[in-house]
C-alpha atoms as a PDB file:
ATOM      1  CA  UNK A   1      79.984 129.128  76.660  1.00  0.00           C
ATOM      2  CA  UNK A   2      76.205 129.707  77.616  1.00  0.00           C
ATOM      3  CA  UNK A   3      75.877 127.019  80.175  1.00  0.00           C
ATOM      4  CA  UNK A   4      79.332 128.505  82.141  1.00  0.00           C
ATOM      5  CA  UNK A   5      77.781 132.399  82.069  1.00  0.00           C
ATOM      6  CA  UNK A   6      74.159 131.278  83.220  1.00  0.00           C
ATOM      7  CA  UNK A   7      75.195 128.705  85.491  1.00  0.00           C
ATOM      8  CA  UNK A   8      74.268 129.772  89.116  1.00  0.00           C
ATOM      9  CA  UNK A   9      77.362 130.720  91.513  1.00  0.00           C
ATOM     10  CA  UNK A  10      75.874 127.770  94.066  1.00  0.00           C
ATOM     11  CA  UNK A  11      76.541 125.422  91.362  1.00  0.00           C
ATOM     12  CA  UNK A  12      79.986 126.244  90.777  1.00  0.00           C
ATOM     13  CA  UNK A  13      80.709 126.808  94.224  1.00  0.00           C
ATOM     14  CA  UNK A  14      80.114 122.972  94.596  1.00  0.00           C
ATOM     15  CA  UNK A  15      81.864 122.355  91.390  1.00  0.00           C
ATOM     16  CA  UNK A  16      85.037 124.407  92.790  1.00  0.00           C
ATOM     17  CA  UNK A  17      84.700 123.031  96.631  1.00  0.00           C
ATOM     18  CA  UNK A  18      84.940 125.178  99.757  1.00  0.00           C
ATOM     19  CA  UNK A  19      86.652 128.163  99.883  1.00  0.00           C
ATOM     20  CA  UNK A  20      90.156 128.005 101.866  1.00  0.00           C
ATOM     21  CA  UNK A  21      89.573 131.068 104.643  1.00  0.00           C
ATOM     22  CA  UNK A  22      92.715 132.751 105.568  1.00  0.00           C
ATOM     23  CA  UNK A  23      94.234 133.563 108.989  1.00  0.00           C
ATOM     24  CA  UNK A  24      92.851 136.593 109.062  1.00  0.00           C
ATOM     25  CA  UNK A  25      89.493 136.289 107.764  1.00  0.00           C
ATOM     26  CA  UNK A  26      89.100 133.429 110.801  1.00  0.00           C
ATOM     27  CA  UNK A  27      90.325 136.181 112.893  1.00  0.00           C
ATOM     28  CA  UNK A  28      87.963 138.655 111.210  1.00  0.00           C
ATOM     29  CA  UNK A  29      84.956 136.594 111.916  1.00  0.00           C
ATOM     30  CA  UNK A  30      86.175 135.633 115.333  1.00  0.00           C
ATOM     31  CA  UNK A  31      86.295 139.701 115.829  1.00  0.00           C
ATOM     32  CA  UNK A  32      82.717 140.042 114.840  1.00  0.00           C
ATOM     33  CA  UNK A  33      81.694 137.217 116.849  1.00  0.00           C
ATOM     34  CA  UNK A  34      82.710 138.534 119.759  1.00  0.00           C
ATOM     35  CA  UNK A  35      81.482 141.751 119.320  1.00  0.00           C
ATOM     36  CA  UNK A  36      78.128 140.494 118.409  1.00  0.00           C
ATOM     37  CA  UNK A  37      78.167 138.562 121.851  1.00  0.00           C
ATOM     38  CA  UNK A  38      80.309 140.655 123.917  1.00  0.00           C
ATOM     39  CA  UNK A  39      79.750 143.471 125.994  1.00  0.00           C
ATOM     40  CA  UNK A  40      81.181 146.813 125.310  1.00  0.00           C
ATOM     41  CA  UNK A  41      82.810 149.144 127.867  1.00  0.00           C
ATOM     42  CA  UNK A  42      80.971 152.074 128.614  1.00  0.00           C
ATOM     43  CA  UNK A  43      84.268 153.792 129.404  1.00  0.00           C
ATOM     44  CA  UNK A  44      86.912 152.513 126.830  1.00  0.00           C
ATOM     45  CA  UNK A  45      84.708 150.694 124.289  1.00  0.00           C
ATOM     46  CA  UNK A  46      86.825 147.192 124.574  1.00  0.00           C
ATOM     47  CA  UNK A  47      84.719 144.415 124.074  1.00  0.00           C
ATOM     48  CA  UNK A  48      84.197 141.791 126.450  1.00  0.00           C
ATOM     49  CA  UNK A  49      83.590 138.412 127.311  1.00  0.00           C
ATOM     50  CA  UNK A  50      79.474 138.341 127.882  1.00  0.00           C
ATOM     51  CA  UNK A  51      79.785 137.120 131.377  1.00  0.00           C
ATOM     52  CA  UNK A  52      82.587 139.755 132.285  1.00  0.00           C
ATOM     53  CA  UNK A  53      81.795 141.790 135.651  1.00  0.00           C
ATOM     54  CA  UNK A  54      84.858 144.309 134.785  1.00  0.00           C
ATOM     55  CA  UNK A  55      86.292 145.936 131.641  1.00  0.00           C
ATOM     56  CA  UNK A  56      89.355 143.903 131.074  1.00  0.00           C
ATOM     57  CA  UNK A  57      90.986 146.629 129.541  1.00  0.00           C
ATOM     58  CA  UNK A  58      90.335 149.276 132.101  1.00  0.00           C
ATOM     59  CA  UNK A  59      88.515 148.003 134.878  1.00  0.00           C
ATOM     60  CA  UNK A  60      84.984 149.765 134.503  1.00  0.00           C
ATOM     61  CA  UNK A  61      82.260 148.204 135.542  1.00  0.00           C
ATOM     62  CA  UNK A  62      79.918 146.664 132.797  1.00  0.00           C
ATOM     63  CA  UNK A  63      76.593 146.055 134.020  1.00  0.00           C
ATOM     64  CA  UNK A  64      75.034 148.953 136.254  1.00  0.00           C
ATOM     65  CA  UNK A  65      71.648 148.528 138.241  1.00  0.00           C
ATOM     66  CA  UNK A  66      70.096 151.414 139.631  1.00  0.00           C
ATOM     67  CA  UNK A  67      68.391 152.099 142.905  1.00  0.00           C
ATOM     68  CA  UNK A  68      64.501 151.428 142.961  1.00  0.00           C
ATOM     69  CA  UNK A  69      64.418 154.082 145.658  1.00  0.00           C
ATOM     70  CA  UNK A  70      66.439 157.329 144.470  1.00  0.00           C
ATOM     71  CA  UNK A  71      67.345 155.664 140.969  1.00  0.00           C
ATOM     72  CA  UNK A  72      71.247 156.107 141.983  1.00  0.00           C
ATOM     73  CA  UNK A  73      73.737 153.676 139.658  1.00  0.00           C
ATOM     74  CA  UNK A  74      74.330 150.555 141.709  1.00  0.00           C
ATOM     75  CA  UNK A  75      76.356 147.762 141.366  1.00  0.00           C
ATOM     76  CA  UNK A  76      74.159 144.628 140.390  1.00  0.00           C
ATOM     77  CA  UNK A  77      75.649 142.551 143.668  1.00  0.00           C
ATOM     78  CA  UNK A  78      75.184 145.882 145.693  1.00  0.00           C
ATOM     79  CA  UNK A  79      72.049 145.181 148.631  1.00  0.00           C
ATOM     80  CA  UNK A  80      72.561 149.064 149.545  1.00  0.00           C
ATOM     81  CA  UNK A  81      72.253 152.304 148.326  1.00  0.00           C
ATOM     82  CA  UNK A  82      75.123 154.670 149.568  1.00  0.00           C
ATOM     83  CA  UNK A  83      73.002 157.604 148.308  1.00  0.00           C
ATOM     84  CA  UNK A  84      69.816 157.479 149.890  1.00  0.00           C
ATOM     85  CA  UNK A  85      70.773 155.161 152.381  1.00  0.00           C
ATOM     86  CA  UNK A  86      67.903 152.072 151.691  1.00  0.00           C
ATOM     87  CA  UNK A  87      68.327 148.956 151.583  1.00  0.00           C
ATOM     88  CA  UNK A  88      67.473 147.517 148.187  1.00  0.00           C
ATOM     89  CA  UNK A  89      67.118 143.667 148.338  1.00  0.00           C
ATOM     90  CA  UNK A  90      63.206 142.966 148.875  1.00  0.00           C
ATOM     91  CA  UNK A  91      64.470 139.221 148.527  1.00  0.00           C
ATOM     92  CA  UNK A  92      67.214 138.820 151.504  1.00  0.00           C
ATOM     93  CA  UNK A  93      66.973 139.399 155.171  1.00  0.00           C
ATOM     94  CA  UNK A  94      68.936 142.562 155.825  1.00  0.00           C
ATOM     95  CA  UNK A  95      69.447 140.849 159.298  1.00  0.00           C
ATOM     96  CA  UNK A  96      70.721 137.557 158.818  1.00  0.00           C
ATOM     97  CA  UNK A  97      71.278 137.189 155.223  1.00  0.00           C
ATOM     98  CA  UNK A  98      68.639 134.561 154.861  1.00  0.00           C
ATOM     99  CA  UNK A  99      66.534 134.293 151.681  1.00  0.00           C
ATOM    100  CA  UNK A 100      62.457 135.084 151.437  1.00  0.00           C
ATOM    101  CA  UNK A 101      59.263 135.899 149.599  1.00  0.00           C
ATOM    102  CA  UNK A 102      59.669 139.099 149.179  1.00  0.00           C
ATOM    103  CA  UNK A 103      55.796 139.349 150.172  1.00  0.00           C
ATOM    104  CA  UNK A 104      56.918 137.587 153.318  1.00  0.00           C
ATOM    105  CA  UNK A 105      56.425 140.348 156.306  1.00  0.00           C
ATOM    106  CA  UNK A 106      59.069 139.098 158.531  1.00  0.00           C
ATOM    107  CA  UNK A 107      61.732 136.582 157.967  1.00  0.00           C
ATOM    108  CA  UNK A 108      61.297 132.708 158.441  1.00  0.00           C
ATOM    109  CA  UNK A 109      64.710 132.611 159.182  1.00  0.00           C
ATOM    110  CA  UNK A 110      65.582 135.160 162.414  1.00  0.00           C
ATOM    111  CA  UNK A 111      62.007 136.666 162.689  1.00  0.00           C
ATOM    112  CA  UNK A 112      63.071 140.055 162.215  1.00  0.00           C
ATOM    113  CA  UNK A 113      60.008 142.159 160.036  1.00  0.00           C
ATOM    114  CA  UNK A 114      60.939 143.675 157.134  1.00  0.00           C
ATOM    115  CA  UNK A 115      60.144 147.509 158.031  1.00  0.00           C
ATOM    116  CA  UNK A 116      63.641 147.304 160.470  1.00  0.00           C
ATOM    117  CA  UNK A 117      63.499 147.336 164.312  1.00  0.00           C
ATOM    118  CA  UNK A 118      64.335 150.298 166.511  1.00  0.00           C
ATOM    119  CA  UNK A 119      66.849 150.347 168.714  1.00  0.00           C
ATOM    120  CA  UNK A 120      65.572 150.322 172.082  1.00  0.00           C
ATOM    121  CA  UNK A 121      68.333 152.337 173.342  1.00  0.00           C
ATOM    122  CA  UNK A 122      68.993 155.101 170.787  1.00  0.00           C
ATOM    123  CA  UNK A 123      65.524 154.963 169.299  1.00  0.00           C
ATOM    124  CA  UNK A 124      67.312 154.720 166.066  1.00  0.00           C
ATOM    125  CA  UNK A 125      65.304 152.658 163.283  1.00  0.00           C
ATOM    126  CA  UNK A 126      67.512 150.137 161.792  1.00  0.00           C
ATOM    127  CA  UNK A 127      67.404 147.667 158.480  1.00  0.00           C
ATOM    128  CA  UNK A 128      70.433 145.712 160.182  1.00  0.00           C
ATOM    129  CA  UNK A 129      71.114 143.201 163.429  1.00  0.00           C
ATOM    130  CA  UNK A 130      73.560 146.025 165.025  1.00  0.00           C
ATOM    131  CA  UNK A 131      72.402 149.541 165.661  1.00  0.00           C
ATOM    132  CA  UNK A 132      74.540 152.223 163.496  1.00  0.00           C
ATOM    133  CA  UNK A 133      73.878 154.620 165.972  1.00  0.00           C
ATOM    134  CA  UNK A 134      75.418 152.823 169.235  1.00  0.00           C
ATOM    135  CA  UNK A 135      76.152 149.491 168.091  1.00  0.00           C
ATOM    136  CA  UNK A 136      73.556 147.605 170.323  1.00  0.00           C
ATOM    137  CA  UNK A 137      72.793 144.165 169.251  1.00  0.00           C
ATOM    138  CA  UNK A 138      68.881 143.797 167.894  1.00  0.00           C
ATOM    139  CA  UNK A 139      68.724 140.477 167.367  1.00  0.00           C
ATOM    140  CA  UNK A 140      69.341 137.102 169.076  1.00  0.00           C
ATOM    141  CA  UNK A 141      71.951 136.006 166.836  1.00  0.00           C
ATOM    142  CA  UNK A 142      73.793 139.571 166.662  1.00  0.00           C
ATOM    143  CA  UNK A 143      73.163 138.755 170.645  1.00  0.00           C
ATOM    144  CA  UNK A 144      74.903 135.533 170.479  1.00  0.00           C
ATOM    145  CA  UNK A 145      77.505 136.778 167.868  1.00  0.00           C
ATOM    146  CA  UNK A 146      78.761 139.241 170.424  1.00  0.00           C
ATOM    147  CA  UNK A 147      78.535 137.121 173.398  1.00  0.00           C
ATOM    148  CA  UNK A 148      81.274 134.700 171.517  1.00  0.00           C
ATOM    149  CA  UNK A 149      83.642 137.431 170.258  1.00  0.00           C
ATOM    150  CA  UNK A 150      83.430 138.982 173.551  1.00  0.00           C
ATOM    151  CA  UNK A 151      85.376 135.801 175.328  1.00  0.00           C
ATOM    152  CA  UNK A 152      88.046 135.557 172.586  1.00  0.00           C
ATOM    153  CA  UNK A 153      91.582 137.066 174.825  1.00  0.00           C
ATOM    154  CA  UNK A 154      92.185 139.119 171.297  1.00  0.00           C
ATOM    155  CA  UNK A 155      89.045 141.148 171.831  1.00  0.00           C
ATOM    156  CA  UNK A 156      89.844 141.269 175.601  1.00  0.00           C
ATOM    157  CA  UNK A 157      92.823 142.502 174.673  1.00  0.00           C
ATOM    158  CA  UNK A 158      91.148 144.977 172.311  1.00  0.00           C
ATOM    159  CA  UNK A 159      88.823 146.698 175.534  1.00  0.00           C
ATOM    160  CA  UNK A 160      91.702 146.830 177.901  1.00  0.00           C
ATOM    161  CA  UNK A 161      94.403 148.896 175.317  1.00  0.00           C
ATOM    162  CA  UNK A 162      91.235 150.706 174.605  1.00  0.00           C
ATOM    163  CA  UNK A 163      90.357 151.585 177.891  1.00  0.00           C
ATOM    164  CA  UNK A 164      93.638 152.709 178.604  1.00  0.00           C
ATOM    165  CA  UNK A 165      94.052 155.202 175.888  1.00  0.00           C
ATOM    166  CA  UNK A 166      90.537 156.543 176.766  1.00  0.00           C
ATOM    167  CA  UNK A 167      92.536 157.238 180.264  1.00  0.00           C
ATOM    168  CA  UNK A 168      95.415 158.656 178.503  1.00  0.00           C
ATOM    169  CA  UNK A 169      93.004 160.949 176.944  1.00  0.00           C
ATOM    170  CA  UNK A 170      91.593 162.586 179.762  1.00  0.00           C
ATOM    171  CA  UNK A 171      94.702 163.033 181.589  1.00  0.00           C
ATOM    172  CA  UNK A 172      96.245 166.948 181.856  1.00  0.00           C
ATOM    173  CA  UNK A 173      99.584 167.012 181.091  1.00  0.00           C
ATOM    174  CA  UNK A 174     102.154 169.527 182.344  1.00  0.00           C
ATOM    175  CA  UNK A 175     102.129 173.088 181.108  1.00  0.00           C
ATOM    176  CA  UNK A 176     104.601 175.037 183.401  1.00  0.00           C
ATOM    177  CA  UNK A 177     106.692 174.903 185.622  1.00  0.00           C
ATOM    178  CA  UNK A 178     104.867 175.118 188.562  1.00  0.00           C
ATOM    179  CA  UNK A 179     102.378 172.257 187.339  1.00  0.00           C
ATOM    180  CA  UNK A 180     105.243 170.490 188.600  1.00  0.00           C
ATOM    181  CA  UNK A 181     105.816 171.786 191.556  1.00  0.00           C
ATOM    182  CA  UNK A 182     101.907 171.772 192.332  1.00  0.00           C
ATOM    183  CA  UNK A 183     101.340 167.943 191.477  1.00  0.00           C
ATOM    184  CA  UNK A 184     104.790 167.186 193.499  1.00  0.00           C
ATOM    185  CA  UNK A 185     103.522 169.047 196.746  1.00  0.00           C
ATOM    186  CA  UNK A 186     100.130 166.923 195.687  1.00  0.00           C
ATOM    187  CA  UNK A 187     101.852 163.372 195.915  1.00  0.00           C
ATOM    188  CA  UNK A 188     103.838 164.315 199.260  1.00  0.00           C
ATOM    189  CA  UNK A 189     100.481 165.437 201.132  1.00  0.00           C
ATOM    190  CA  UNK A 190      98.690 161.786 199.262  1.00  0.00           C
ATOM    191  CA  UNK A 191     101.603 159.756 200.757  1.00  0.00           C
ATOM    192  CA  UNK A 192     101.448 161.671 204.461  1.00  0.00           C
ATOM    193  CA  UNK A 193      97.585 160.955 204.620  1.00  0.00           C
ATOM    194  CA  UNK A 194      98.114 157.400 203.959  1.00  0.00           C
ATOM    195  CA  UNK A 195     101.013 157.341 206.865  1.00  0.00           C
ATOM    196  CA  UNK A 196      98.582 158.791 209.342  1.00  0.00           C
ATOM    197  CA  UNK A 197      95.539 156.610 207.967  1.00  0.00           C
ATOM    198  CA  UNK A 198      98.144 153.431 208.638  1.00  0.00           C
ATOM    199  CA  UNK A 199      99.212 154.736 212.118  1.00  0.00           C
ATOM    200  CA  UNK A 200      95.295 155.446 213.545  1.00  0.00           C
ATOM    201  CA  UNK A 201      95.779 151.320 212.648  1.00  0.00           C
ATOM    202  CA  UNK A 202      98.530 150.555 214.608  1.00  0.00           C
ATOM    203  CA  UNK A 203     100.374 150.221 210.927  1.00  0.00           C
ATOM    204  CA  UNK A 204     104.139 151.638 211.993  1.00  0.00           C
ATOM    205  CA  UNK A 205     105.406 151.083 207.659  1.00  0.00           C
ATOM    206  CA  UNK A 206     102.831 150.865 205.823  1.00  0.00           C
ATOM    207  CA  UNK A 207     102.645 150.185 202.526  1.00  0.00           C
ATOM    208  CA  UNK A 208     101.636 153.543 200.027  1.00  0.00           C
ATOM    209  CA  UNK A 209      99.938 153.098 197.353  1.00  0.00           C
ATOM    210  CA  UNK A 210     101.435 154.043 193.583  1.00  0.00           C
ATOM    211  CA  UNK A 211      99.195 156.744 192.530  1.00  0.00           C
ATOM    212  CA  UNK A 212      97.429 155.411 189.397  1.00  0.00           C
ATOM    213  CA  UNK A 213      98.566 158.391 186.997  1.00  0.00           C
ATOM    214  CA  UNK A 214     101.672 160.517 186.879  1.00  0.00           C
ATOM    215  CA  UNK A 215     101.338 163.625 185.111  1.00  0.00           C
ATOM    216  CA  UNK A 216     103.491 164.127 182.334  1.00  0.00           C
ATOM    217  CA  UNK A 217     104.680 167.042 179.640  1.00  0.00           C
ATOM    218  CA  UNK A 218     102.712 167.358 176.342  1.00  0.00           C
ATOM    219  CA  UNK A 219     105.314 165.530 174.217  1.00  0.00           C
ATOM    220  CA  UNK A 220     105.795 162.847 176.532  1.00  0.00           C
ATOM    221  CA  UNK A 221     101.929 162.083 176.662  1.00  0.00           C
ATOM    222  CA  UNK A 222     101.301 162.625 173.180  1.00  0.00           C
ATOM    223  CA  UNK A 223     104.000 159.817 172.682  1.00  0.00           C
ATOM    224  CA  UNK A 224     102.186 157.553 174.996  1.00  0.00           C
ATOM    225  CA  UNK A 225      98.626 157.891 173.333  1.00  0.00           C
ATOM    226  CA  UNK A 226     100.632 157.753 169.795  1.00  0.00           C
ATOM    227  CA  UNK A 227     102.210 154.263 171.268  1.00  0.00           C
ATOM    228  CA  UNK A 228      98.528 152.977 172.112  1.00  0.00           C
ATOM    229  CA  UNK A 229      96.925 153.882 169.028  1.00  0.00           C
ATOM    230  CA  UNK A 230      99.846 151.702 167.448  1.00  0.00           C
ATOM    231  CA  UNK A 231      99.217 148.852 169.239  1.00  0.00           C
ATOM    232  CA  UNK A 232      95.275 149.158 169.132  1.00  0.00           C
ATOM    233  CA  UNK A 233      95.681 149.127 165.064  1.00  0.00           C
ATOM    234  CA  UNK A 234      97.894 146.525 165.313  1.00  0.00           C
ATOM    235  CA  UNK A 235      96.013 144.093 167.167  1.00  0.00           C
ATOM    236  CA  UNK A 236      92.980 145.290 164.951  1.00  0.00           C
ATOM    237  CA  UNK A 237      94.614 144.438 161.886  1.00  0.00           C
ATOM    238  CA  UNK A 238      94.896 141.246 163.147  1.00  0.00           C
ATOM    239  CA  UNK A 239      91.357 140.406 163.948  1.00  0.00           C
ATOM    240  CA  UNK A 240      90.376 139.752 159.683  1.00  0.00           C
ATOM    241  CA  UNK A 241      86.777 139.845 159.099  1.00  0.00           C
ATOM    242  CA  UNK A 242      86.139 136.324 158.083  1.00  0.00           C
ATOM    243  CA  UNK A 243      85.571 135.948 154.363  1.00  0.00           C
ATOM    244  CA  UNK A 244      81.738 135.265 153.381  1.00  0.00           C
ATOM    245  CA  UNK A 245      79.594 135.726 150.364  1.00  0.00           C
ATOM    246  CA  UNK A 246      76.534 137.273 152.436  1.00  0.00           C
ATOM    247  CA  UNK A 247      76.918 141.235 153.333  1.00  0.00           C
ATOM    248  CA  UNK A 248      74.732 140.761 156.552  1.00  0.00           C
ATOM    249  CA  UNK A 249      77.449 137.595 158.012  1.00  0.00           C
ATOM    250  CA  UNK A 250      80.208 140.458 157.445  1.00  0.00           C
ATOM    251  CA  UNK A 251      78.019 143.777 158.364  1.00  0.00           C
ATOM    252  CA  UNK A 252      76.841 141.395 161.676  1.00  0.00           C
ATOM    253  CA  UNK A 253      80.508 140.085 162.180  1.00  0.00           C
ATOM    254  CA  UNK A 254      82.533 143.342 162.082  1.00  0.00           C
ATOM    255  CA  UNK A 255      79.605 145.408 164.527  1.00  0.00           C
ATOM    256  CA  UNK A 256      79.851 142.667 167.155  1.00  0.00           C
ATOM    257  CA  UNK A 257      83.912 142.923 167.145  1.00  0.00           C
ATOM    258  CA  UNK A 258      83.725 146.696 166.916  1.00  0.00           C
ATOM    259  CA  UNK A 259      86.107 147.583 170.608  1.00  0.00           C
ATOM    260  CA  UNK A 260      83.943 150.287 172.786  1.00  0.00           C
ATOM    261  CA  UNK A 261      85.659 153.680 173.601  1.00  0.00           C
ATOM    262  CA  UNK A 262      87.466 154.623 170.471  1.00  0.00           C
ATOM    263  CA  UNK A 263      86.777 156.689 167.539  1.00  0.00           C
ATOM    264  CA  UNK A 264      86.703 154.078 164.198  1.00  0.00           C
ATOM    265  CA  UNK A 265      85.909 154.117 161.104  1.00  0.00           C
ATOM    266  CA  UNK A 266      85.305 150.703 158.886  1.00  0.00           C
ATOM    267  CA  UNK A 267      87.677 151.189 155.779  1.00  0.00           C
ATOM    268  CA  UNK A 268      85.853 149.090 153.206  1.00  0.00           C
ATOM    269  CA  UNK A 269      87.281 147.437 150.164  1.00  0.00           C
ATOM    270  CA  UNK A 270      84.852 148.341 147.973  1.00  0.00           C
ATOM    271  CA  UNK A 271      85.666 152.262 147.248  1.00  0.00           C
ATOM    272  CA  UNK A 272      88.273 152.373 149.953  1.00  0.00           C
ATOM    273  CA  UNK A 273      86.077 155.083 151.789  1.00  0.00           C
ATOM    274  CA  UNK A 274      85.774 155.868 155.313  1.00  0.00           C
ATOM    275  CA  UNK A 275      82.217 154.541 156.883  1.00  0.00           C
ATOM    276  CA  UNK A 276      81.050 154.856 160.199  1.00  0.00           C
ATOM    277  CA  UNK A 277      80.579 151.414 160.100  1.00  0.00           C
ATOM    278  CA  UNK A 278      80.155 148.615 157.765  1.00  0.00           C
ATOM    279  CA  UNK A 279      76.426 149.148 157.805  1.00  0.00           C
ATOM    280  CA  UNK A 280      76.636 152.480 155.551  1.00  0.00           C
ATOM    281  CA  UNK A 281      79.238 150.351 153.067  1.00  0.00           C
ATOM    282  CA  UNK A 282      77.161 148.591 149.981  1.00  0.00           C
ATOM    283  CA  UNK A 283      79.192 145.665 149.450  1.00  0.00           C
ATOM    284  CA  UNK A 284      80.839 144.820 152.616  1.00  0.00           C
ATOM    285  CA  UNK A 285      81.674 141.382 151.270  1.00  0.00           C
ATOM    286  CA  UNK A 286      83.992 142.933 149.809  1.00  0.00           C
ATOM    287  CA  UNK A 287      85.857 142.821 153.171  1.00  0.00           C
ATOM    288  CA  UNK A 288      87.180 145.704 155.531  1.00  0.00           C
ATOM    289  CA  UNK A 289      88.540 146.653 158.411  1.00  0.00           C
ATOM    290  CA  UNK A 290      88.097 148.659 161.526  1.00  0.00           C
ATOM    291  CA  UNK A 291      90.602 152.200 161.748  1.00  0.00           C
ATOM    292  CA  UNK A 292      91.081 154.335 164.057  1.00  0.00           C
ATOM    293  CA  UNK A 293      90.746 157.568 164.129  1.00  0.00           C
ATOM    294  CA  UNK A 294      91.729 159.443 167.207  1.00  0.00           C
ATOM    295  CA  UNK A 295      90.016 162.569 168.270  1.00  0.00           C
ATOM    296  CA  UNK A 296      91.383 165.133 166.081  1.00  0.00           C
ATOM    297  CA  UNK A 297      91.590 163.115 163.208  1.00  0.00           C
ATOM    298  CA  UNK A 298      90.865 165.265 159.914  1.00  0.00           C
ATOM    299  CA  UNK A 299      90.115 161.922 157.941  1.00  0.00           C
ATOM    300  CA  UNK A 300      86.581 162.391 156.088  1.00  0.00           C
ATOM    301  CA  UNK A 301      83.999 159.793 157.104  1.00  0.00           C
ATOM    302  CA  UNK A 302      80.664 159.239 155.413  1.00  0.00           C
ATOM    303  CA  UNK A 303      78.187 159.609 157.988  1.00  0.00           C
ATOM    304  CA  UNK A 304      75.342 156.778 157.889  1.00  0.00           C
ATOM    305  CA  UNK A 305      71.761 158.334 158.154  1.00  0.00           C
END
């Protein structure tokens, strides 16, 4: 009876064998496993799986960096802050996307320094191969890049619908009645000039001219520039911003396709926000697109500094 009490519980646990664990103590100890490996939202409090980017539960970001310039929360892929407006990777060419030592002055890659290059035609200093201000190319390869794009038919396309809404733009429509009557005496005393031009020619029939615009009422113009904008978005959505890993290949890629002569703003996928262009976005990787705007669009767009 004294050798059961004083025998140690390690030597009757081998007497007795192992322990059966039940369903839910595995599932108990799987529980505390996990949570003493997993990551916690900061949001909901589900735990995670260690490597998870994203609450699974509610879609918060786990792991926040912060910006070594203004301290702003960043993403931990983010290579720009949105807040003061820095680029943030000392390791990566802002330019072309290229890796280096970050005590490297310019890059061995493209050649571009680190400090940015000004824009020889705004003045504007930049951290990326397109000026935000204009949209001049600094660099040969942002150079090259919009050489290429430039001969594609969808991008000609692109500058001629654009060019002709510009024209619908600064056309006057019809406001009264005797607009009419003024631009109809107009086109009569057009089409007599060019019968006495012809005649001083020996021309007895010639040929006139159609005038190049014909002024319309409000509505009907309105309708016009409403048709063009459809058809510039449309061939715009078209154009996809090939997929790539590196935000300069996207930032680079969308500046060099961005049409001339329209009001846009790059819609990234990020936030879903309104930049001025894809250089102002901090994960354009994400993908994008160009939208336009129009001139008295109300739409809010975050200005780049």
């Amino acid at each position: 009876m004294t050798d059961e009490i004083t025998q140690r519980p390690a030597e009757r646990q081998r007497e007795m064998g192992p322990l059966e664990v039940t369903q839910d103590g595995r599932q108990a100890m799987q529980m505390q496993a996990k949570t003493a490996s997993g990551v916690a939202c900061p949001k909901c409090g589900t735990i995670n799986e260690p490597e998870a980017k994203y609450c699974a539960s509610c879609g918060e970001l786990l792991h926040v960096g912060s910006c070594p310039n203004c301290g702003n929360e960043l993403d931990p892929d983010a290579d720009f802050c949105e807040v003061c407006h820095h680029y943030i990777r000392p390791d990566v060419c802002s330019f072309c996307g290229a890796r280096f030592n970050e005590n490297d002055p310019y890059c061995p890659e493209c050649g571009s320094p680190r400090g940015g290059i000004v824009c020889p035609t705004c003045h504007t200093l930049n951290d990326f191969a397109f000026c935000k201000q204009c949209g001049q190319p600094l660099t040969d390869e942002a150079k090259q890049m919009m050489a290429q794009l430039r001969e594609r038919p969808d991008y000609q396309e692109l500058v001629l619908l654009a060019r002709e809404y510009n024209e619908l733009q600064m056309q006057l429509p019809y406001t009264s009645d005797s607009d009419m009557s003024n631009d109809e005496a107009s086109l009569q005393l057009r089409e007599r000039v060019f019968r006495l031009l012809a005649q001083d020619e020996g021309v007895a029939e010639p040929e006139i001219p159609q005038p190049r615009y014909h002024r319309v009422s409000k509505e009907e113009l309105d309708i016009q520039k409403q048709r063009k904008l459809e058809q510039l978005s449309q061939l715009l959505g078209k154009m996809a911003i090939p997929a790539s890993p590196s935000p300069a290949k996207v930032r680079n890629y969308a500046m060099a396709q961005k049409p001339i002569g329209v009001r846009l703003a790059w819609k990234c996928n990020y936030k879903n926000a309104l930049h001025s262009s894809p250089c102002g976005c901090a994960k354009p990787q994400l993908g994008g697109q160009w939208v336009i705007l129009g001139h008295s669009s109300t739409q809010e767009v975050k200005d780049d500094k």
